[in-house]
C-alpha atoms as a PDB file:
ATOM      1  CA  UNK A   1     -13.639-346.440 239.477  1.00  0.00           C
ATOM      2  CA  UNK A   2     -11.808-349.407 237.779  1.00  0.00           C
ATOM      3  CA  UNK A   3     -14.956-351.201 237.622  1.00  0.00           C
ATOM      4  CA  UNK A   4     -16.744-348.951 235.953  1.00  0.00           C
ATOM      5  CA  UNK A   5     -13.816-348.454 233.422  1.00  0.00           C
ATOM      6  CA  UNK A   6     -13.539-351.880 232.926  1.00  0.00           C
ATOM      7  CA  UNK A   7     -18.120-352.005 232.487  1.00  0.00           C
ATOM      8  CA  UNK A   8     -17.781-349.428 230.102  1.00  0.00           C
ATOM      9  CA  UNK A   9     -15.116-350.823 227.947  1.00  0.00           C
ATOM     10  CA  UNK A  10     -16.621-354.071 227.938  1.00  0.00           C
ATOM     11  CA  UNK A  11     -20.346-352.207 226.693  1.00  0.00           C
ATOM     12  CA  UNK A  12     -18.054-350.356 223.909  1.00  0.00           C
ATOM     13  CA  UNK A  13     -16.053-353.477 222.338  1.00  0.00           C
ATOM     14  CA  UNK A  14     -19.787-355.174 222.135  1.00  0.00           C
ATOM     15  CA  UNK A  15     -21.450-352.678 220.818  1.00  0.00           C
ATOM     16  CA  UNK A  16     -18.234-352.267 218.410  1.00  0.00           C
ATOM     17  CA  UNK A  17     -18.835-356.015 217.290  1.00  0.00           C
ATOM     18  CA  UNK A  18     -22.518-355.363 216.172  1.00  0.00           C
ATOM     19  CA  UNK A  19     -20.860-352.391 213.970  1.00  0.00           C
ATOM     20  CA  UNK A  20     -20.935-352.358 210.049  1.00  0.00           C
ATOM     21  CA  UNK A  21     -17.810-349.602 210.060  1.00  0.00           C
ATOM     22  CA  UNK A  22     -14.955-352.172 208.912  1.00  0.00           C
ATOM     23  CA  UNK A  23     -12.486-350.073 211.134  1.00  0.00           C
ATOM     24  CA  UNK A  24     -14.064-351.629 214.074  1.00  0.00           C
ATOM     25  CA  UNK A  25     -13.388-355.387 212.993  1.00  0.00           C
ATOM     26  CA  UNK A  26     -10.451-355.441 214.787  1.00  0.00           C
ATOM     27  CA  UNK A  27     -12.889-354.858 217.969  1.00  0.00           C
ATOM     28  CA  UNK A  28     -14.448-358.239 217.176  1.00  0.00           C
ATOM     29  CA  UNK A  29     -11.651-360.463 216.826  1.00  0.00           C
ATOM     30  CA  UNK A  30     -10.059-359.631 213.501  1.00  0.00           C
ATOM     31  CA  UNK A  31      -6.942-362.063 213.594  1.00  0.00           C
ATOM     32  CA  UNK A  32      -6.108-360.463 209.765  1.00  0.00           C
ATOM     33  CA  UNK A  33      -6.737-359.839 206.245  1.00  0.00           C
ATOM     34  CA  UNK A  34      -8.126-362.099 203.597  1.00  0.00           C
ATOM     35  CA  UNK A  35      -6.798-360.765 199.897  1.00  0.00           C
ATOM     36  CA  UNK A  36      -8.504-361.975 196.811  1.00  0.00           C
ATOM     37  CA  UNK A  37      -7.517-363.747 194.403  1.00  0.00           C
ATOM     38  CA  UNK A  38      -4.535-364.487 196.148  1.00  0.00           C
ATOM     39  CA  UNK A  39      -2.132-364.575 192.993  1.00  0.00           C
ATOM     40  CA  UNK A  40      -2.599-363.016 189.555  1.00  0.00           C
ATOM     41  CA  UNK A  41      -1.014-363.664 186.140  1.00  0.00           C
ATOM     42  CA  UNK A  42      -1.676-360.052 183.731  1.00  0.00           C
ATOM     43  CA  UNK A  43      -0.705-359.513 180.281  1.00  0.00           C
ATOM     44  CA  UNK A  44       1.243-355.919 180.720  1.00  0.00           C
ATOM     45  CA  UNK A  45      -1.309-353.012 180.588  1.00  0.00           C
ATOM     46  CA  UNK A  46      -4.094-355.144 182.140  1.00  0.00           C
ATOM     47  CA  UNK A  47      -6.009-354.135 185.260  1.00  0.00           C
ATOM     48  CA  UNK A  48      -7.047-356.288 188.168  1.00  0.00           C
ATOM     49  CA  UNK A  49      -9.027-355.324 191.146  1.00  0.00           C
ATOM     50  CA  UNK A  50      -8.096-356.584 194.420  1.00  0.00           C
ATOM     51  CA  UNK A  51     -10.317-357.585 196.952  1.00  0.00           C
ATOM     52  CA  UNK A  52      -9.838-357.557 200.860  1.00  0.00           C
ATOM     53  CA  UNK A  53     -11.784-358.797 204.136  1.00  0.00           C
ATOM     54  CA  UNK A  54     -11.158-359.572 207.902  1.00  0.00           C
ATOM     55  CA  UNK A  55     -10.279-363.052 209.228  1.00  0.00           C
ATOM     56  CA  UNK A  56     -13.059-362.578 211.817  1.00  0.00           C
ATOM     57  CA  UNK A  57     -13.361-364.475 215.336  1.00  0.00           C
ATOM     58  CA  UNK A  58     -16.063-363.356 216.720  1.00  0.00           C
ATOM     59  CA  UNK A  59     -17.780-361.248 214.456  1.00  0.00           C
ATOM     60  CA  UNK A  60     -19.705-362.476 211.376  1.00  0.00           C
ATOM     61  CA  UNK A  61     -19.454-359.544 209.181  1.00  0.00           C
ATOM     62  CA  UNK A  62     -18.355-359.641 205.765  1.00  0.00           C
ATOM     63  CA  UNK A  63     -17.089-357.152 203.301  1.00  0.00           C
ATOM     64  CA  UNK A  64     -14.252-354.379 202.327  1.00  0.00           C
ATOM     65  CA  UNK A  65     -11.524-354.097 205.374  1.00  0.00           C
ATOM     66  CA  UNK A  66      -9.915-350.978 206.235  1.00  0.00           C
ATOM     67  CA  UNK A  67      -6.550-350.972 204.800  1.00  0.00           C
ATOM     68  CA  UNK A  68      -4.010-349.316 202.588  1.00  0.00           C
ATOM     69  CA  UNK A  69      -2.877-350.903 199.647  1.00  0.00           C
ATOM     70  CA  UNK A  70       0.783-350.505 198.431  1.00  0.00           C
ATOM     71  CA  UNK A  71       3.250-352.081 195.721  1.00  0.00           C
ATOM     72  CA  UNK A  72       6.653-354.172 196.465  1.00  0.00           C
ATOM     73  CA  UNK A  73       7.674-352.878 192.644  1.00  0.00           C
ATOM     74  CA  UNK A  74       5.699-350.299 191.464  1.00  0.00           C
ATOM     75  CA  UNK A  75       7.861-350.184 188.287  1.00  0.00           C
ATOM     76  CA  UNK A  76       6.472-353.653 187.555  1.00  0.00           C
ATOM     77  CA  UNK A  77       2.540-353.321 188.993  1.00  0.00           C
ATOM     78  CA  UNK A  78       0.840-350.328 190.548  1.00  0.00           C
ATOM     79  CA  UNK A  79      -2.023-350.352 193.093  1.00  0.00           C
ATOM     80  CA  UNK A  80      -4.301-347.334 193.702  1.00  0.00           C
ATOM     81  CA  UNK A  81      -3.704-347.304 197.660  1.00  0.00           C
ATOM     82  CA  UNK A  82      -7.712-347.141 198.550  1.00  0.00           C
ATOM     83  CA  UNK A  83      -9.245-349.058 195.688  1.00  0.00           C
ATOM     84  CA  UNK A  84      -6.938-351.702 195.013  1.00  0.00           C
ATOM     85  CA  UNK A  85      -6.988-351.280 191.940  1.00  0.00           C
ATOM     86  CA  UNK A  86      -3.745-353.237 190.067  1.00  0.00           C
ATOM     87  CA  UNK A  87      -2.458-352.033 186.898  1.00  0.00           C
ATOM     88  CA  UNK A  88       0.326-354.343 184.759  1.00  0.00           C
ATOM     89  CA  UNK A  89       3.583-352.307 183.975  1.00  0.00           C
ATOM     90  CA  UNK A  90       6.552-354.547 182.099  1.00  0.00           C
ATOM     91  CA  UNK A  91       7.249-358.317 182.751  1.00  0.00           C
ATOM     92  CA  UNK A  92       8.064-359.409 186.277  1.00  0.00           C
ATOM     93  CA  UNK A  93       6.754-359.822 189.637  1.00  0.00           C
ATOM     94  CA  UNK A  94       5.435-357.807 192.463  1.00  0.00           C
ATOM     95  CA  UNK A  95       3.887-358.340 195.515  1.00  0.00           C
ATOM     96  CA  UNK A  96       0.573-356.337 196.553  1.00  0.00           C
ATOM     97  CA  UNK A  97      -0.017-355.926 199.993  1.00  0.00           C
ATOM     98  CA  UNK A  98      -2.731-354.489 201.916  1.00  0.00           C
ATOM     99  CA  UNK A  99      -1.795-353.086 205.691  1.00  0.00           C
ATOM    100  CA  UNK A 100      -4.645-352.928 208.321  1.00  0.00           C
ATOM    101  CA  UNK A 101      -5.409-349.365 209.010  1.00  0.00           C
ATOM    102  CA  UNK A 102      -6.602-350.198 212.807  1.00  0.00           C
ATOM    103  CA  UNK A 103      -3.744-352.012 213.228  1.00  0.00           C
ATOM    104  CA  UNK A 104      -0.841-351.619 211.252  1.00  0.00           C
ATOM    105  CA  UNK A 105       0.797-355.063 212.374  1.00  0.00           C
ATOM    106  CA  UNK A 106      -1.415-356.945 210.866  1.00  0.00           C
ATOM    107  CA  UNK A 107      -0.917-357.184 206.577  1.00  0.00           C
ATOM    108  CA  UNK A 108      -2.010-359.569 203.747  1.00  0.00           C
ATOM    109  CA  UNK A 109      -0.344-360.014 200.490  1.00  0.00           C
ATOM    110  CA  UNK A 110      -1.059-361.347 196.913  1.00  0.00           C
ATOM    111  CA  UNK A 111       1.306-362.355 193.809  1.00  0.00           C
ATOM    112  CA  UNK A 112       1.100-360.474 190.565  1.00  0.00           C
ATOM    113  CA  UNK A 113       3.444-362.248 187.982  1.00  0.00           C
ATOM    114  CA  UNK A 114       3.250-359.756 184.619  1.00  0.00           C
ATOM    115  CA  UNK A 115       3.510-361.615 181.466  1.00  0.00           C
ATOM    116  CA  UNK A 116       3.946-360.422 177.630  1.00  0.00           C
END
């Protein structure tokens, strides 16, 4: 019975590494996020979009990863939580971070320093 187990679980996490469904990178070796650009400088008011991918081992595939974005200071720069979309509040600086939705121990984080 534990070889079959195992022979099934082995057929899934392949078959998981030919997926295109980002929540399956961590399947193929995902050893964490990539964030783009990974520091920003925005007059206040302006608008940035963040961009995210896997740090892939195995896998090729490139693209969006499946995470939740959040603000360190959302009274200095907000991020919409699924877009990553940054907006520019008053001058300071806040960190954006993006947490791994398959994995929640595994985050990324960029720089936004708000200027007049």
């Amino acid at each position: 019975m534990m070889k079959l187990m195992s022979g099934i679980l082995s057929a899934a996490l392949l078959v998981a590494c030919d997926a295109t469904e980002p929540e399956l990178q961590m399947l193929c070796g995902a050893s964490g996020i990539s964030v783009t650009p990974a520091s920003a400088r925005l007059g206040i008011g302006d608008t940035l979009r963040v961009h995210s991918g896997p740090l892939v081992g195995q896998c090729t595939k490139e693209g969006p990863y499946s995470g939740y974005w959040q603000s360190s200071d959302a009274n200095i720069a907000t991020v919409d939580s699924v877009s990553g979309l940054v907006t520019a509040r008053p001058v300071g600086k806040a960190t954006i971070i993006i947490t791994s939705i398959p994995n929640p121990s595994i985050a990324a984080a960029m720089v936004v320093d708000v200027v007049p």
